[in-house]
Protein backbone atom coordinates (compact mmCIF):
# COMPACT_ATOMS: atom_id res chain seq x y z
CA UNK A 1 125.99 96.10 97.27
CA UNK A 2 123.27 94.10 96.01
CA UNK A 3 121.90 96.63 92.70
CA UNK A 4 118.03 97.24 92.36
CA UNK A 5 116.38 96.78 89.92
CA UNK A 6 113.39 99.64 88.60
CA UNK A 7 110.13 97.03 88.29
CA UNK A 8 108.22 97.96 84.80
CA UNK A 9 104.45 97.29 84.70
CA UNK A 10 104.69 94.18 83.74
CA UNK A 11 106.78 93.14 87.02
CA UNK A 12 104.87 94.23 89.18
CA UNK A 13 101.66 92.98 91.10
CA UNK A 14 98.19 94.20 89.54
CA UNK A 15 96.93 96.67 92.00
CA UNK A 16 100.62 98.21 91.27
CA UNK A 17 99.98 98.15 87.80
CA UNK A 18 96.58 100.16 87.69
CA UNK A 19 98.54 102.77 90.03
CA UNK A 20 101.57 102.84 86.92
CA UNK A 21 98.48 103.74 84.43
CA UNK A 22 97.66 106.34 86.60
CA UNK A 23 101.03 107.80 87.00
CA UNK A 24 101.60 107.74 83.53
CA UNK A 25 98.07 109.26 82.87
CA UNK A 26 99.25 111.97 85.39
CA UNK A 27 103.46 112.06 84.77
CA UNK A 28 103.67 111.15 81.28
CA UNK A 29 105.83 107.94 82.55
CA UNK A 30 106.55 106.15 86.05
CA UNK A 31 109.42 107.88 88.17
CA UNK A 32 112.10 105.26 88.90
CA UNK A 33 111.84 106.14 92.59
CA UNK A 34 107.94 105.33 92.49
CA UNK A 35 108.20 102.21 90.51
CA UNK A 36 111.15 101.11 93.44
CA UNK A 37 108.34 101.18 96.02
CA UNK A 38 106.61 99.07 93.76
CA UNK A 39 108.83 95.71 94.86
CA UNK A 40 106.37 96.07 97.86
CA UNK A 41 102.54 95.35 96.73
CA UNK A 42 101.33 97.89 99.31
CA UNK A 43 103.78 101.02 99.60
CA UNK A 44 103.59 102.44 96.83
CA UNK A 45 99.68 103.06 97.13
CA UNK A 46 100.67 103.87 100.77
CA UNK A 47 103.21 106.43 99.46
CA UNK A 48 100.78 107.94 97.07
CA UNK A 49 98.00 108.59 99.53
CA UNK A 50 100.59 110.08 101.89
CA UNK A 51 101.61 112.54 98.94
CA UNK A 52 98.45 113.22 97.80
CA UNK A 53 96.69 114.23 101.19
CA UNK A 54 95.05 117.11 102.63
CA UNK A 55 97.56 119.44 103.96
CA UNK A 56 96.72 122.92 105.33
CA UNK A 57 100.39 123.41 103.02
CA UNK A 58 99.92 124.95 99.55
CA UNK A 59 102.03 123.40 96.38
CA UNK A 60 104.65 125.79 96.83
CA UNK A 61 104.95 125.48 100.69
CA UNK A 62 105.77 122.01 100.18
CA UNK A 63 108.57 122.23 97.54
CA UNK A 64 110.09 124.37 99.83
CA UNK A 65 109.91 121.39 102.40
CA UNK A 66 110.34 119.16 99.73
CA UNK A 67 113.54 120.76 98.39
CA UNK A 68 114.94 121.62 101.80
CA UNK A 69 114.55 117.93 103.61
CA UNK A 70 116.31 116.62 100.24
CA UNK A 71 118.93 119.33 100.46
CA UNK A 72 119.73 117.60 104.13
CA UNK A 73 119.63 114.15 103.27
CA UNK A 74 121.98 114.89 99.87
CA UNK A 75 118.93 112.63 97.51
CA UNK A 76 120.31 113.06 94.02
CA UNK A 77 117.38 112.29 92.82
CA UNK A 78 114.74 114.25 94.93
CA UNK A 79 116.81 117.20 94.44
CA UNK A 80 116.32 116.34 90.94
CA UNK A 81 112.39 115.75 91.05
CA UNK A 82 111.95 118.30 93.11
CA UNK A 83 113.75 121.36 91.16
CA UNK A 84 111.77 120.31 88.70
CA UNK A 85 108.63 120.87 90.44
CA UNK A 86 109.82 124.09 92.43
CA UNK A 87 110.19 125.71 88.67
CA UNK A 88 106.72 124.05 88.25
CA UNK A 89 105.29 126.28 91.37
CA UNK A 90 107.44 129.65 89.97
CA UNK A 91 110.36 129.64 91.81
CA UNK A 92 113.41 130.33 90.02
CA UNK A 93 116.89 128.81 89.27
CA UNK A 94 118.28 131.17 92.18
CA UNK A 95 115.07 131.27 94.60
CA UNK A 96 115.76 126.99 94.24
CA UNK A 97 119.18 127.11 95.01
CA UNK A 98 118.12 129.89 98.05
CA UNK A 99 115.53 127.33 99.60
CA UNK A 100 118.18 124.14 99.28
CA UNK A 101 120.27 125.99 101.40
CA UNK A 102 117.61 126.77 104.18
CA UNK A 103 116.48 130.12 103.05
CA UNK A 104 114.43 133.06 100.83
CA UNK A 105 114.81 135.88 101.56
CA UNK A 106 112.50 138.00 99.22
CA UNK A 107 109.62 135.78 101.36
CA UNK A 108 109.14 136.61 104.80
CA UNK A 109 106.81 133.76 105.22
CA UNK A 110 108.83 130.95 103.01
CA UNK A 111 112.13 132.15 104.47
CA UNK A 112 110.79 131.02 108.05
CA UNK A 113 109.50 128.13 106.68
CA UNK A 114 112.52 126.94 104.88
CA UNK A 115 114.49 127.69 108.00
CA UNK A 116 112.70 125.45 110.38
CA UNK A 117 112.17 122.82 107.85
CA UNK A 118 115.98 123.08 107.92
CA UNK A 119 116.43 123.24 111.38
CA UNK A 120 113.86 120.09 111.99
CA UNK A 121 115.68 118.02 109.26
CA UNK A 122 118.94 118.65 110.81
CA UNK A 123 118.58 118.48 114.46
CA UNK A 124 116.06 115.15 113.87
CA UNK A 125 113.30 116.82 115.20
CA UNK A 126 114.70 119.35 117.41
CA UNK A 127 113.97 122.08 116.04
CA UNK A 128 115.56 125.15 117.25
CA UNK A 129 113.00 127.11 119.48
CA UNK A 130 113.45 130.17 118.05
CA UNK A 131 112.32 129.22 114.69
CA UNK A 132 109.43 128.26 115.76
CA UNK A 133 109.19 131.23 117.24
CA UNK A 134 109.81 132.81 113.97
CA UNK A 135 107.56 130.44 111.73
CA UNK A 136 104.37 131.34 114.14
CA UNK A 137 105.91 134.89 114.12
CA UNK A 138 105.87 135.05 110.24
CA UNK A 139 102.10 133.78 110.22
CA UNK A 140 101.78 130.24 110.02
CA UNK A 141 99.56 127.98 112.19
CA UNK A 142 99.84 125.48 114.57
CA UNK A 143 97.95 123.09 112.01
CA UNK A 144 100.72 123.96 109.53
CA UNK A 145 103.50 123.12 111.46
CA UNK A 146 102.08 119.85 111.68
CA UNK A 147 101.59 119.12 107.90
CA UNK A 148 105.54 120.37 107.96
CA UNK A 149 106.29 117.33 109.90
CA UNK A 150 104.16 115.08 108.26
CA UNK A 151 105.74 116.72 104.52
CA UNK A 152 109.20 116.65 105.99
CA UNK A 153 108.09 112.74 107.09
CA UNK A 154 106.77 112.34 103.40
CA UNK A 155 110.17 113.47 102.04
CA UNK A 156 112.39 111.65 104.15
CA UNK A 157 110.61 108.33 102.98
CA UNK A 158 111.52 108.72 99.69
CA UNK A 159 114.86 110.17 100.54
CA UNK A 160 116.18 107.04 102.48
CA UNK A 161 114.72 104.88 99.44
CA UNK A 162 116.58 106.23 97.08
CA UNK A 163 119.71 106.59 99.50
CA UNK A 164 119.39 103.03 99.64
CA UNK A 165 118.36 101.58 96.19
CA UNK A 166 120.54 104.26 94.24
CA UNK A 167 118.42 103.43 91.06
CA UNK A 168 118.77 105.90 88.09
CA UNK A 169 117.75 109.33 88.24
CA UNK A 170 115.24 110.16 85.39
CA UNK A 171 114.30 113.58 86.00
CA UNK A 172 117.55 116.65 85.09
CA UNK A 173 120.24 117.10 87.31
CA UNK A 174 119.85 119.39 90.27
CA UNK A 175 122.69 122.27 89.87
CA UNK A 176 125.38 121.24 92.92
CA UNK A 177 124.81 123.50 95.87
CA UNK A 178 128.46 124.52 96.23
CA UNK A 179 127.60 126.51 93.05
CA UNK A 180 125.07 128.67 94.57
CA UNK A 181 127.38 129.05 98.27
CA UNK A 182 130.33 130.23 95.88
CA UNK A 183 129.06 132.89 94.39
């Protein structure tokens, strides 16, 4: 397989590099996975206005989408990024680990989301009607099952990037799920 390279600043074009100060004015550094989408002069500032939108979601909403679609797709290093951020947003080691496997159960309203998110992820778009049953049921809206597609859409971009490039992972490991389903 032909290896990838991560670009560094200096590699890249210059409306890539003002978007790598601003990462690392943000991040403290450039995540590998961003700087990938840098070999392309447009997607990563495509990517970043995706991620940064409006969404009717809150921060922790979307880490459960976030960690859930990544969960599915088996990214190493979104599962990574992402339990990073989910301790970020005050979910624990366990309540991590719970959403991962499509599920949290001390949250009536995340539990329903992590189950469709699941069940959308899975089924590539077919969601099972009676979660969505249970997601309106639980008190979300029809304009937030929408930003759940377009999160779940936001995920899976970087997902199949990674699943592709397989450049290094720079954020800690993501505990294996067989860990959690074990005990």
């Amino acid at each position: 397989m032909t290896a990838f390279t991560v670009p560094t600043r200096d590699t890249v074009s210059a409306g890539n590099q003002s978007l790598f100060d601003g990462l690392k004015g943000q991040l403290g550094f450039v995540p590998n996975l961003y700087a990938t989408l840098a070999h392309s002069n447009n997607a990563l500032g495509t990517y970043l206005a995706l991620q940064s939108a409006k969404s009717s979601l809150n921060a922790k909403a979307r880490e459960v989408v976030n960690l859930v679609v990544s969960q599915v797709n088996d990214c190493a290093y979104c599962l990574a990024a992402h339990t990073a951020l989910g301790k970020l947003n005050g979910f624990s080691d366990a309540q991590i680990l719970e959403i991962r496997a499509g599920s949290l159960a001390a949250d009536v309203k995340l539990d329903a989301l992590a189950r469709l998110t699941r069940s959308i992820a899975v089924n590539r778009g077919q969601a099972d009607e009676a979660l969505v049953d249970a997601f309106f049921g639980a008190g979300w809206t029809a304009e937030n099952l929408v930003d759940v597609i377009v999160t779940i859409g936001d995920k899976m971009i970087t997902n199949y990037l990674h699943a592709v490039t397989k450049v290094p992972v720079d954020f800690p490991a993501a505990p294996a799920l067989e860990t959690h389903l074990a005990a």
